[in-house]
C-alpha atoms as a PDB file:
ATOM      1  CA  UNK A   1       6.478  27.789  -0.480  1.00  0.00           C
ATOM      2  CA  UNK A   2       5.246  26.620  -4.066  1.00  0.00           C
ATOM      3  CA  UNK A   3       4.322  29.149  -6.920  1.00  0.00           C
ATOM      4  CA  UNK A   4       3.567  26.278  -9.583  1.00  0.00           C
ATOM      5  CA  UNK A   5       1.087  22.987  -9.309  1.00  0.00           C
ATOM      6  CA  UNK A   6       4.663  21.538 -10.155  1.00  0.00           C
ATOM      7  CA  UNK A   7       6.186  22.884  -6.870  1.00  0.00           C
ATOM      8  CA  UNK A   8       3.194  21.853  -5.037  1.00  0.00           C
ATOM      9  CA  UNK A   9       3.210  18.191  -5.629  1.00  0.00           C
ATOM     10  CA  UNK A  10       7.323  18.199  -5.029  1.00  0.00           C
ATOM     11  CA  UNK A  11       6.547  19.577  -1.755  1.00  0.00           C
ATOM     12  CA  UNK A  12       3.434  17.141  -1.273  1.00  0.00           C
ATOM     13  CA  UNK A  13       6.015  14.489  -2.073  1.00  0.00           C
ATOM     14  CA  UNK A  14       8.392  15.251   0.554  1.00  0.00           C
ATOM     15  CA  UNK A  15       5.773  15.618   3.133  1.00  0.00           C
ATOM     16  CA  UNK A  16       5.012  12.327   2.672  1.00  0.00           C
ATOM     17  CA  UNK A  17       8.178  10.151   2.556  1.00  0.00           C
ATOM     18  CA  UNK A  18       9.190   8.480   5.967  1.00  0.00           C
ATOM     19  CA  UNK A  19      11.917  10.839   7.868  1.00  0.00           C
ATOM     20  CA  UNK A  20      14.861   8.481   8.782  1.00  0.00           C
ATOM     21  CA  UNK A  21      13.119   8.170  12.416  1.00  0.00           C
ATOM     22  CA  UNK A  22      10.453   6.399  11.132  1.00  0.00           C
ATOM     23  CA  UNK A  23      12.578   3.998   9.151  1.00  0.00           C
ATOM     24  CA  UNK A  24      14.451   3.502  11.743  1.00  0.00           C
ATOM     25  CA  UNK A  25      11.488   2.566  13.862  1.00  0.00           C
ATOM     26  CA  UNK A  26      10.043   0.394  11.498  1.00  0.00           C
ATOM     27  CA  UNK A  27      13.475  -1.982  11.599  1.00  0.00           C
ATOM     28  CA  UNK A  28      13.611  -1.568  15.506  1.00  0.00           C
ATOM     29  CA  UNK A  29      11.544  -4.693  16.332  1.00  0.00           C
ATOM     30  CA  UNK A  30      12.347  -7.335  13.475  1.00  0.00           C
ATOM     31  CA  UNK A  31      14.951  -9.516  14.833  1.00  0.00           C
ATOM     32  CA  UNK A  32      13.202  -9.987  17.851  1.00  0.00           C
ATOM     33  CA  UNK A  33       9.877 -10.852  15.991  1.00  0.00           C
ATOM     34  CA  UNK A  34      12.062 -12.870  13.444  1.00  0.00           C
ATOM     35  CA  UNK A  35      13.647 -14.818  16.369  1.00  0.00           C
ATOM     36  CA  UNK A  36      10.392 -15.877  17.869  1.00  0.00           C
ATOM     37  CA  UNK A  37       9.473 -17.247  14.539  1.00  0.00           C
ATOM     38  CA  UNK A  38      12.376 -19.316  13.958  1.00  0.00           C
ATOM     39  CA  UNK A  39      11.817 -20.441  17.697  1.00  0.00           C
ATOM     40  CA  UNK A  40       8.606 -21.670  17.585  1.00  0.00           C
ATOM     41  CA  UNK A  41       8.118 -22.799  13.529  1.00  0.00           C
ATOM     42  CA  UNK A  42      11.292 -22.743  11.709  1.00  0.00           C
ATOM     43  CA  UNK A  43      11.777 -20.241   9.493  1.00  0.00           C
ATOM     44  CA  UNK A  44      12.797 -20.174   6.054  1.00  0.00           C
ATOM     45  CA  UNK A  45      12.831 -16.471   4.616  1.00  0.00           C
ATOM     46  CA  UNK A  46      11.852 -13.420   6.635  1.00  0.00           C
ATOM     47  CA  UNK A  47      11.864 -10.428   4.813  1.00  0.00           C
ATOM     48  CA  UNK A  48      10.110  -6.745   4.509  1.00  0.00           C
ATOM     49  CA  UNK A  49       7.177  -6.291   1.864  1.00  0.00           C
ATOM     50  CA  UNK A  50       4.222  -3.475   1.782  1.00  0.00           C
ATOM     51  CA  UNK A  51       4.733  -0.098   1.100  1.00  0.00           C
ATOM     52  CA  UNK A  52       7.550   0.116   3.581  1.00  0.00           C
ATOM     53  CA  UNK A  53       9.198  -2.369   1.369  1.00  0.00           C
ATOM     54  CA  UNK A  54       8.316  -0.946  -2.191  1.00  0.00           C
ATOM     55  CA  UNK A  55       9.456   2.688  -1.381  1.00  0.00           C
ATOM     56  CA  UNK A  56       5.239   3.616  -1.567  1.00  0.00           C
ATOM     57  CA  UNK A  57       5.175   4.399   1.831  1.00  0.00           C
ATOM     58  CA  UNK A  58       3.077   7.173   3.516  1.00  0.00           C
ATOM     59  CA  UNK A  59       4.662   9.520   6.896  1.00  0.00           C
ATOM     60  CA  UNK A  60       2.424   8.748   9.782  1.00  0.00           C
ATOM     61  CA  UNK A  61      -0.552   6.302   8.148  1.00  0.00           C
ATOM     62  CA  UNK A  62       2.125   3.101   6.819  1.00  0.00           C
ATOM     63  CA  UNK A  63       3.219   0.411   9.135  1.00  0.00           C
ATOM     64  CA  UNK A  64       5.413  -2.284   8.008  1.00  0.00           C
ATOM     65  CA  UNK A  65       5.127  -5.359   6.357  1.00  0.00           C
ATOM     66  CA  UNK A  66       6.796  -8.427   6.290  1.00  0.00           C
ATOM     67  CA  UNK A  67       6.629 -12.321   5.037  1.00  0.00           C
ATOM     68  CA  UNK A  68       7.528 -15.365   7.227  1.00  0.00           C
ATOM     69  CA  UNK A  69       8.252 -18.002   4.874  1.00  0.00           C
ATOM     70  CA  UNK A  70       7.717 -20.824   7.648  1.00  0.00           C
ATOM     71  CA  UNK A  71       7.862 -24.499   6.561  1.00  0.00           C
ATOM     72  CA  UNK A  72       5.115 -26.308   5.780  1.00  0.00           C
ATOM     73  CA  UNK A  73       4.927 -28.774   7.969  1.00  0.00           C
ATOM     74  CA  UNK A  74       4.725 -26.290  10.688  1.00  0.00           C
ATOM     75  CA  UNK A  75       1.695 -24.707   8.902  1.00  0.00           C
ATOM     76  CA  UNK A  76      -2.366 -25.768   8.883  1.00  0.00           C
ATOM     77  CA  UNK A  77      -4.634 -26.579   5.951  1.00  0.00           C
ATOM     78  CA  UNK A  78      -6.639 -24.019   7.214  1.00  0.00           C
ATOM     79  CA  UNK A  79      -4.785 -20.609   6.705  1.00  0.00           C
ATOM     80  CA  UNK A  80      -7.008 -19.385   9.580  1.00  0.00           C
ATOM     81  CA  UNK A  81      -5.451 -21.487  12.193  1.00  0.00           C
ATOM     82  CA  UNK A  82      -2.334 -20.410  11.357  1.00  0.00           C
ATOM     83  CA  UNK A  83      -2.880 -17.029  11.918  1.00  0.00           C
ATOM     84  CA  UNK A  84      -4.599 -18.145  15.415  1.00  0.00           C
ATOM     85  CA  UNK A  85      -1.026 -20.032  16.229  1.00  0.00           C
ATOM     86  CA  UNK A  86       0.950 -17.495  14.815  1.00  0.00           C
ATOM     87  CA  UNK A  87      -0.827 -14.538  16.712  1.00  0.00           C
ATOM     88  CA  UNK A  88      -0.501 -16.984  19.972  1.00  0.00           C
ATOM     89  CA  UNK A  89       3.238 -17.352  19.521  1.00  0.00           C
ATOM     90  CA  UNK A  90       3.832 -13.451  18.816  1.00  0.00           C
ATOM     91  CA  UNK A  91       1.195 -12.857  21.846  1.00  0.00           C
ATOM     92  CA  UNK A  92       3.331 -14.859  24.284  1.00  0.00           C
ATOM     93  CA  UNK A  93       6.369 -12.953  23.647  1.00  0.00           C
ATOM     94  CA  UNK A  94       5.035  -9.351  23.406  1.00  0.00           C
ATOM     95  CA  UNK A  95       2.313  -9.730  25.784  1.00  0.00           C
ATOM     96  CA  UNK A  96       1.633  -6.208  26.303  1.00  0.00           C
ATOM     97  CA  UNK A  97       0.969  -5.158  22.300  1.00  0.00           C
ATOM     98  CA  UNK A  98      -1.966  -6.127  22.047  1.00  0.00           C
ATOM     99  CA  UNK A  99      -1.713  -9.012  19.238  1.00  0.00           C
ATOM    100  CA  UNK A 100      -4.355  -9.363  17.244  1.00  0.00           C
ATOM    101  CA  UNK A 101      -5.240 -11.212  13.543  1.00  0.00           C
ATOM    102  CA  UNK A 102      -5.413  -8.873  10.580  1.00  0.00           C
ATOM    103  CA  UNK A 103      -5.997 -11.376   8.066  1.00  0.00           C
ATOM    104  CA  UNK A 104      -3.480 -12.439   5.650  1.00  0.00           C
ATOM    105  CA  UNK A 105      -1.313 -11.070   8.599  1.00  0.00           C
ATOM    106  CA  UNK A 106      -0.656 -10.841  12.524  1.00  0.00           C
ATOM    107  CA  UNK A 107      -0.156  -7.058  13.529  1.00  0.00           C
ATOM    108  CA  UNK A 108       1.898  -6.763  16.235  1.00  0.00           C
ATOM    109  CA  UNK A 109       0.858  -2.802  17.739  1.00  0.00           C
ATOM    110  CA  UNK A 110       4.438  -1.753  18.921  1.00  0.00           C
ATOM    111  CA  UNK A 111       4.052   1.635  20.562  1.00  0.00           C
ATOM    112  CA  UNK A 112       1.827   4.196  19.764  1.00  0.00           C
ATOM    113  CA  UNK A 113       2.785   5.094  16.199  1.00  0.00           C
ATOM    114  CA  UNK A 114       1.574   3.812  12.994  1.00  0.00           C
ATOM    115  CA  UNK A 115       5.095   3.309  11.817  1.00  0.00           C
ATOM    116  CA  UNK A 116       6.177   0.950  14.704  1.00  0.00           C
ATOM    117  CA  UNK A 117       3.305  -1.448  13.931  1.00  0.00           C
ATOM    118  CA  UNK A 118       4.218  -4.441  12.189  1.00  0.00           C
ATOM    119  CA  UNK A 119       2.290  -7.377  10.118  1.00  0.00           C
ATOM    120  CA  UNK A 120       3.820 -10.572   9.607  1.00  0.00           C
ATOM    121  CA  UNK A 121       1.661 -12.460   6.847  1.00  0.00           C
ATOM    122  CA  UNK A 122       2.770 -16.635   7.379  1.00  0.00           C
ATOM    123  CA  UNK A 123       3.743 -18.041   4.369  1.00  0.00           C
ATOM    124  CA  UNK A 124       4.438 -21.020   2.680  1.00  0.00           C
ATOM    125  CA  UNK A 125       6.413 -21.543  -0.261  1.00  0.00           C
ATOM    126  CA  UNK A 126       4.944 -22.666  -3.429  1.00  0.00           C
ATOM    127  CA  UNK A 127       7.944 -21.856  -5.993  1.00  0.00           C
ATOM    128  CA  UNK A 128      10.641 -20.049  -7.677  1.00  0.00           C
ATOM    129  CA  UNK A 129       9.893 -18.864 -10.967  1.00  0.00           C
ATOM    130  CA  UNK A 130      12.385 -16.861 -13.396  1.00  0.00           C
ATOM    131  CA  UNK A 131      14.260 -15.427  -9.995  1.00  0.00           C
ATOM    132  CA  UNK A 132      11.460 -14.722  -8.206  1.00  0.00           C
ATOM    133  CA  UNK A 133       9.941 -16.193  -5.111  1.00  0.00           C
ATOM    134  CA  UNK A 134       5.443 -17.269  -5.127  1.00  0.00           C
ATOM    135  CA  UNK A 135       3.938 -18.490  -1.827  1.00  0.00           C
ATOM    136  CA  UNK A 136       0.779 -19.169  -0.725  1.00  0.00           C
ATOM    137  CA  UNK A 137      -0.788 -16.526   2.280  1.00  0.00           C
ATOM    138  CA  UNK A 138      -4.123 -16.634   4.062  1.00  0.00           C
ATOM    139  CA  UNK A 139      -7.118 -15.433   1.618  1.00  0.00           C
ATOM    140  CA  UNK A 140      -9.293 -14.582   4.993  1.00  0.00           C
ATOM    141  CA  UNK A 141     -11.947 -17.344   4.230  1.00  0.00           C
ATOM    142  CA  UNK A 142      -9.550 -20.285   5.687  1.00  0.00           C
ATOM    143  CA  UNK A 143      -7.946 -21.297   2.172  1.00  0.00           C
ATOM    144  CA  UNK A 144      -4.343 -20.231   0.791  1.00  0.00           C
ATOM    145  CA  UNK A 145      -4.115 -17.493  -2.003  1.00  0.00           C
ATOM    146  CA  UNK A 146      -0.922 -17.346  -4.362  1.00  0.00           C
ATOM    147  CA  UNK A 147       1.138 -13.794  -3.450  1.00  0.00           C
ATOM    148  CA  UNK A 148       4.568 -12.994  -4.754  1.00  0.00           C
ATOM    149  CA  UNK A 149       6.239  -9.744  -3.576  1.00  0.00           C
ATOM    150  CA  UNK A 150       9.512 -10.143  -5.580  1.00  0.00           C
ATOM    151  CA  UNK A 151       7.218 -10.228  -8.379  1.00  0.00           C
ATOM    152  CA  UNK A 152       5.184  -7.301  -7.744  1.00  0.00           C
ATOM    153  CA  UNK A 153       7.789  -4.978  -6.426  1.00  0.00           C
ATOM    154  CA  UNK A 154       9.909  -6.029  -9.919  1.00  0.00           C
ATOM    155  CA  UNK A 155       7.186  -5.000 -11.459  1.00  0.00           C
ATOM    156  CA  UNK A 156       6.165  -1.714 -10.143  1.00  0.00           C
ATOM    157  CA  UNK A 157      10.364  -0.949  -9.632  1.00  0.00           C
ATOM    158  CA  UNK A 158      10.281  -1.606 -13.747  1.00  0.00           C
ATOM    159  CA  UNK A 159       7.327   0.439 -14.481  1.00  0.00           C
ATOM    160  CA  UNK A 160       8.679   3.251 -12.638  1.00  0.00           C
ATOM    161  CA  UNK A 161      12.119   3.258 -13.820  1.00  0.00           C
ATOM    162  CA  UNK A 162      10.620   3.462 -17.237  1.00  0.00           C
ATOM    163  CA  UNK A 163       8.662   6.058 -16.757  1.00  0.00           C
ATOM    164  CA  UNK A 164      11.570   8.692 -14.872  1.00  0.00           C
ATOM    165  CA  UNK A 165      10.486   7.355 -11.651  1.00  0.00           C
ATOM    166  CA  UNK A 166       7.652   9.127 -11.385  1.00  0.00           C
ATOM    167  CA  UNK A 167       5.219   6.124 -10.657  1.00  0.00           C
ATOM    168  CA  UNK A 168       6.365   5.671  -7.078  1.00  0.00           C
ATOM    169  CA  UNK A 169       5.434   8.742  -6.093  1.00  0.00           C
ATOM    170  CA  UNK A 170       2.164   8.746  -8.014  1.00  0.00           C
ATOM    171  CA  UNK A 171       1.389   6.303  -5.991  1.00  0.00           C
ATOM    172  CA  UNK A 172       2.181   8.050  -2.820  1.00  0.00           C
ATOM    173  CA  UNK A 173       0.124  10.323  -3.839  1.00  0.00           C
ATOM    174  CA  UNK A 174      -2.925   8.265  -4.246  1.00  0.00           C
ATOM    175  CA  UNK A 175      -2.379   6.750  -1.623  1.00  0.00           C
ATOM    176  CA  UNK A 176      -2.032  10.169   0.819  1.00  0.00           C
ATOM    177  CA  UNK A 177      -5.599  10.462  -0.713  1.00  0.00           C
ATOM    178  CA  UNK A 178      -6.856   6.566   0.529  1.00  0.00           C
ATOM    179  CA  UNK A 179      -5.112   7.606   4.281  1.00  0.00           C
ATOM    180  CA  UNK A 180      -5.998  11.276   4.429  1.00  0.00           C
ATOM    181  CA  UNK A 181      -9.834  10.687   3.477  1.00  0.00           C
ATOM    182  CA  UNK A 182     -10.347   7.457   4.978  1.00  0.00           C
ATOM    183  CA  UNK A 183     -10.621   5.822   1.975  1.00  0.00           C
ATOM    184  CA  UNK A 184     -11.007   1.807   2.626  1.00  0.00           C
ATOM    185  CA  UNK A 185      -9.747   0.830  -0.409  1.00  0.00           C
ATOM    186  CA  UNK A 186      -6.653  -1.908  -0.941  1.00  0.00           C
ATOM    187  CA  UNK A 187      -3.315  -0.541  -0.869  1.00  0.00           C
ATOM    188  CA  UNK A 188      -2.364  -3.450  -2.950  1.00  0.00           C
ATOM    189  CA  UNK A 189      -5.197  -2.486  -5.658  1.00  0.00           C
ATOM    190  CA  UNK A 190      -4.003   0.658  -5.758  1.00  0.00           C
ATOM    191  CA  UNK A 191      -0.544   0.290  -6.359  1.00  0.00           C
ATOM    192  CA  UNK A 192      -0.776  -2.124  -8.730  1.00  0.00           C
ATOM    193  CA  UNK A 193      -4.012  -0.496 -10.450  1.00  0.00           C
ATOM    194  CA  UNK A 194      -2.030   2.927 -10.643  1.00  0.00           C
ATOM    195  CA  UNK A 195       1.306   0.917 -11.828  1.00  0.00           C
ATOM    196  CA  UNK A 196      -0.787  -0.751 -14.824  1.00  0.00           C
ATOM    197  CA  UNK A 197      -2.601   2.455 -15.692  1.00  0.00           C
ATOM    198  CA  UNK A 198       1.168   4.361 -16.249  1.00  0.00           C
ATOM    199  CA  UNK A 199       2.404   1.779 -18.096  1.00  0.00           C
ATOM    200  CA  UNK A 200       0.129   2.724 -20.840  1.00  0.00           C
ATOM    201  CA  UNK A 201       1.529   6.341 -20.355  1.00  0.00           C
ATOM    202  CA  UNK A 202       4.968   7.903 -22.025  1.00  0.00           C
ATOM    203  CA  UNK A 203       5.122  10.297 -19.589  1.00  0.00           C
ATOM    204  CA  UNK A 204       3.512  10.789 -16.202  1.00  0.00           C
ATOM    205  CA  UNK A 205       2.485  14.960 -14.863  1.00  0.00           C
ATOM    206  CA  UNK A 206       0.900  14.892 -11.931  1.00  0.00           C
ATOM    207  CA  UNK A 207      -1.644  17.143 -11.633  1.00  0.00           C
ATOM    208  CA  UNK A 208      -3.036  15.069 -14.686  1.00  0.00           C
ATOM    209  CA  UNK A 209      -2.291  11.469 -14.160  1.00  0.00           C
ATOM    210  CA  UNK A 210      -4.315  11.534 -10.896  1.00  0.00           C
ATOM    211  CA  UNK A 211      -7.228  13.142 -12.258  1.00  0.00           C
ATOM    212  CA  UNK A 212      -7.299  10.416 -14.805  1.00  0.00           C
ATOM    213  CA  UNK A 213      -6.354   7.644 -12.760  1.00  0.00           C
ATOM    214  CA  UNK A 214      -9.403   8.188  -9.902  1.00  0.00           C
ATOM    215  CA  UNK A 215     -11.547   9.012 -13.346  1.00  0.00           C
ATOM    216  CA  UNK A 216     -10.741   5.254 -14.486  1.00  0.00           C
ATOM    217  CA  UNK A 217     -11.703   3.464 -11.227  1.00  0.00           C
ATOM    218  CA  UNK A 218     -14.945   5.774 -10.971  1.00  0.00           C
ATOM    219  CA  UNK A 219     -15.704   4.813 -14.849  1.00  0.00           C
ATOM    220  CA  UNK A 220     -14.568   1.068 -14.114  1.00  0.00           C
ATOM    221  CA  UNK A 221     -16.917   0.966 -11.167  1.00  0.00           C
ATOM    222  CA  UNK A 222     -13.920  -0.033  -9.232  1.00  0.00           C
ATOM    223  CA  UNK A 223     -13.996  -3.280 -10.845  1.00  0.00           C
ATOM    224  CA  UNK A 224     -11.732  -6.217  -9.743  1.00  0.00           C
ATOM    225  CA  UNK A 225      -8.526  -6.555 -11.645  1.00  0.00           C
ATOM    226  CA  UNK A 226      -6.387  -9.567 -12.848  1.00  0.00           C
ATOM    227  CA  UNK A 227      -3.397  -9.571 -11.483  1.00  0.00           C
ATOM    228  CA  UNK A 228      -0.838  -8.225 -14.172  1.00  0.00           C
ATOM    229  CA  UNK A 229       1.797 -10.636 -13.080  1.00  0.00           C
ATOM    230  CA  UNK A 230      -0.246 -13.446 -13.568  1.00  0.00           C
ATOM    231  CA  UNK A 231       0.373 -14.922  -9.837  1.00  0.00           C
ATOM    232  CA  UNK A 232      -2.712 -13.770  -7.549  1.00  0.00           C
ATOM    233  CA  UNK A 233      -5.613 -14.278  -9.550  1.00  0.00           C
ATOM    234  CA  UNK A 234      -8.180 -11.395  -9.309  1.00  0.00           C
ATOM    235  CA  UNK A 235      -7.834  -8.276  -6.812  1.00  0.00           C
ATOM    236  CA  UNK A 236     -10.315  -6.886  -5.213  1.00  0.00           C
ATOM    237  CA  UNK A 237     -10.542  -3.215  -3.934  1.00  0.00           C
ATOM    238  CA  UNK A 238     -12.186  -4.082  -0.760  1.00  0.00           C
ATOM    239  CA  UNK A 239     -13.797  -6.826   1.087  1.00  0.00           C
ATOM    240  CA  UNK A 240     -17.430  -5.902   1.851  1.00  0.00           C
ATOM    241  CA  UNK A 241     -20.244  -3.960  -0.120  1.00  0.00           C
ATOM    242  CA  UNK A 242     -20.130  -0.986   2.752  1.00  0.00           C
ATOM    243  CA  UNK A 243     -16.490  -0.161   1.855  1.00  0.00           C
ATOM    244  CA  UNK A 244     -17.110  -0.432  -1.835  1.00  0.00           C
ATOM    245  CA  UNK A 245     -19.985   1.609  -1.391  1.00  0.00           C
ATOM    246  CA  UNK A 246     -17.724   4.430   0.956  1.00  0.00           C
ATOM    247  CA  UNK A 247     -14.817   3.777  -1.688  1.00  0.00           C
ATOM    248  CA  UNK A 248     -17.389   4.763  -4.386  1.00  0.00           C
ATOM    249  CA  UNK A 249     -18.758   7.963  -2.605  1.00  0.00           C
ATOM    250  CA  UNK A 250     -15.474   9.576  -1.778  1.00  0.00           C
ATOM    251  CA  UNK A 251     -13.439   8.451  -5.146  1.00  0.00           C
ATOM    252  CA  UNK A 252     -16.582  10.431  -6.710  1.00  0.00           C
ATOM    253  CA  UNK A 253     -16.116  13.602  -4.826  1.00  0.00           C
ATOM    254  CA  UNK A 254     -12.149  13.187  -5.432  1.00  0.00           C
ATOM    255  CA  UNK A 255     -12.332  12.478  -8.870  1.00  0.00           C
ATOM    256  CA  UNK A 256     -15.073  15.903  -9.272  1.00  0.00           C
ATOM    257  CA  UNK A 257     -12.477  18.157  -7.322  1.00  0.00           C
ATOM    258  CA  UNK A 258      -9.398  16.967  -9.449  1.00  0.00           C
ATOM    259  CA  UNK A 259     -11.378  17.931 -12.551  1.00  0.00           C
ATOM    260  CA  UNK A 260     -11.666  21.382 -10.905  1.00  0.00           C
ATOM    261  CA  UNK A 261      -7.876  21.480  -9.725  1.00  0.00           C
ATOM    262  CA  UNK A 262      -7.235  20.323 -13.825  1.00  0.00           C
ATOM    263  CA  UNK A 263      -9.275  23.236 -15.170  1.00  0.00           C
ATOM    264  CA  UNK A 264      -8.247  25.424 -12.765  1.00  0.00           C
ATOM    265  CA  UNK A 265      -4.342  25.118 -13.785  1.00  0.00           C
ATOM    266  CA  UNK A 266      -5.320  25.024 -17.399  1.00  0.00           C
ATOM    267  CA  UNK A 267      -6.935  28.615 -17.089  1.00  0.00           C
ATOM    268  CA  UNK A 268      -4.161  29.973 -14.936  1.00  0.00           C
ATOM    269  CA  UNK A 269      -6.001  30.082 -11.971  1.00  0.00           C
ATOM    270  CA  UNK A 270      -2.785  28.961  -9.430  1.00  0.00           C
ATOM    271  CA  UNK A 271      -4.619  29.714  -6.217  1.00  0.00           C
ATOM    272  CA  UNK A 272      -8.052  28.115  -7.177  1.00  0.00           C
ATOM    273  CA  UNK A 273      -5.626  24.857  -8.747  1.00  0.00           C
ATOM    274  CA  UNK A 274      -4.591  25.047  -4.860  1.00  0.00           C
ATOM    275  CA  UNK A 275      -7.568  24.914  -3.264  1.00  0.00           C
ATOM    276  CA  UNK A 276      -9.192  22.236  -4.838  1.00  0.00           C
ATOM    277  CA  UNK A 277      -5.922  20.161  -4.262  1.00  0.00           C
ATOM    278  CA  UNK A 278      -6.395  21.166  -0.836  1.00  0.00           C
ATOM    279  CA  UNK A 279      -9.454  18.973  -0.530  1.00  0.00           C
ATOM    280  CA  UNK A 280      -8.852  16.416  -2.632  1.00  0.00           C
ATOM    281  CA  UNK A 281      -6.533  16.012   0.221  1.00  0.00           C
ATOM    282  CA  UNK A 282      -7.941  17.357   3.216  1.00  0.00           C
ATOM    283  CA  UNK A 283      -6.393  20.061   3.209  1.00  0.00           C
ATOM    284  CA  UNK A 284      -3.477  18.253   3.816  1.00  0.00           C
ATOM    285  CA  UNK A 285      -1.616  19.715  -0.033  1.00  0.00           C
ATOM    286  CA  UNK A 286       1.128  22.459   0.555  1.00  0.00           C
ATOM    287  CA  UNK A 287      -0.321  26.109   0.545  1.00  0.00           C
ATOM    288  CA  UNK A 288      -0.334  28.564  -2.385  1.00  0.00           C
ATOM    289  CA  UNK A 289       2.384  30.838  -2.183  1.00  0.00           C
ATOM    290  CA  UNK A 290       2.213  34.459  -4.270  1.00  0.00           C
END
């Protein structure tokens, strides 16, 4: 059991990474789904994206993501329709899931664990640039948005390497805070919100970076951010005023505890470090050992 703030967030890690089971599980369907694609609208790329697919993932709370790169022809102007015929097709052939639309995607429920569910977001490819693949996905009001994974996942993969690959698992961490609390706030804002903020850093300690990082969204007002790749415009945090407003609530009362955890560790006060950790993360961080 830790001693050390240090030892705590190593074993915080570890409790969240996927075990092997739940990778496992979160390959088991994909040919199958990837088959009925092909079937029914041609398919042109099929591949894994998310958190599963960016090594962000969180134990227990992270299903898996991927892109169908369908032709277009096969598609709709309106982005909406698409996910009504793609949710129709997957429906068909896993009829007892429960299909439903979870706009830009269709999440297909396999079993009864978070890890076995899968989103397929229907995509349709706009261009390569420099190596890297940009299509356009449902934006939830009918239209197409730009999204490139292969450009986000470079860049968060080159931020981290950078930076002792320590950004991934910041990340992990904030993101154990968004699933633990209930936190409705964009997985895709965070990552890429916490992957700008450390590239501004030479060095990344936890106990500090995340007490900075929630302390720059609460002083931004959670504002949207331009995408730092330059491909999906601006990002939002959230879709309606209720989850900002929840977002802004609990990302005050996180932000107040890891100021406590902070002074806590700089006075040498392990055990009270600990315990506001603890609910920064619902009670959910590793216990104090001594």
């Amino acid at each position: 059991m830790p001693r050390t703030i240090n030892e705590g967030f190593r074993d915080f890690l570890s409790k969240l990474t996927p075990t092997g089971t739940e990778s496992q599980a979160a390959k088991l369907h994909r040919t199958s789904i990837e088959q009925c694609l092909r079937t029914n609208f041609g398919l042109l790329r099929f591949f894994r994206t998310g958190s599963f697919g960016n090594g962000t993932s969180i134990s227990g709370y992270s299903d898996v993501d991927y892109f169908a790169s369908i032709p277009t022809k096969s598609l709709k102007d309106n982005s909406d329709s698409t996910l009504r015929e793609v949710r129709k097709a997957l429906d068909k052939r896993f009829p007892d899931t429960g299909v439903r639309v979870n706009s830009p995607a269709v999440l297909v429920p396999f079993g009864n664990k978070i890890s076995e569910y899968t989103e397929v977001v229907p995509a349709d490819y706009v261009k390569k640039q420099k190596s890297l693949y940009i299509y356009d996905i449902p934006d939830g009001n009918g239209k197409w948005k730009k999204s490139s994974p292969d450009a986000h996942n470079a860049y968060v993969a080159y931020v981290n390497k950078k930076l002792g690959f320590k950004v991934k698992p910041l990340v992990r961490f904030l993101k154990a805070w968004k699933y633990y609390r209930n936190v409705p706030i964009s997985s895709f804002y965070l990552e890429l919100q916490a992957t700008r903020y450390a590239s501004t850093e030479e060095t990344i300690v936890y106990s500090i970076d995340i007490k900075n990082f929630l302390g720059l969204l609460y002083k931004n007002n959670l504002s949207r951010m331009v995408d730092p790749m330059g491909i999906s415009g601006y990002i939002s945090p959230c879709v309606t005023t209720a989850q900002y407003e929840d977002i802004k609530s609990k990302l005050t009362s996180a932000y107040a505890r890891a100021i406590k955890a902070r002074e806590a560790e700089q006075n040498e006060k392990i055990k009270d470090a600990f315990y506001w950790w603890n609910l920064v993360f619902d009670n959910n961080f590793p216990n104090y050992y001594y």
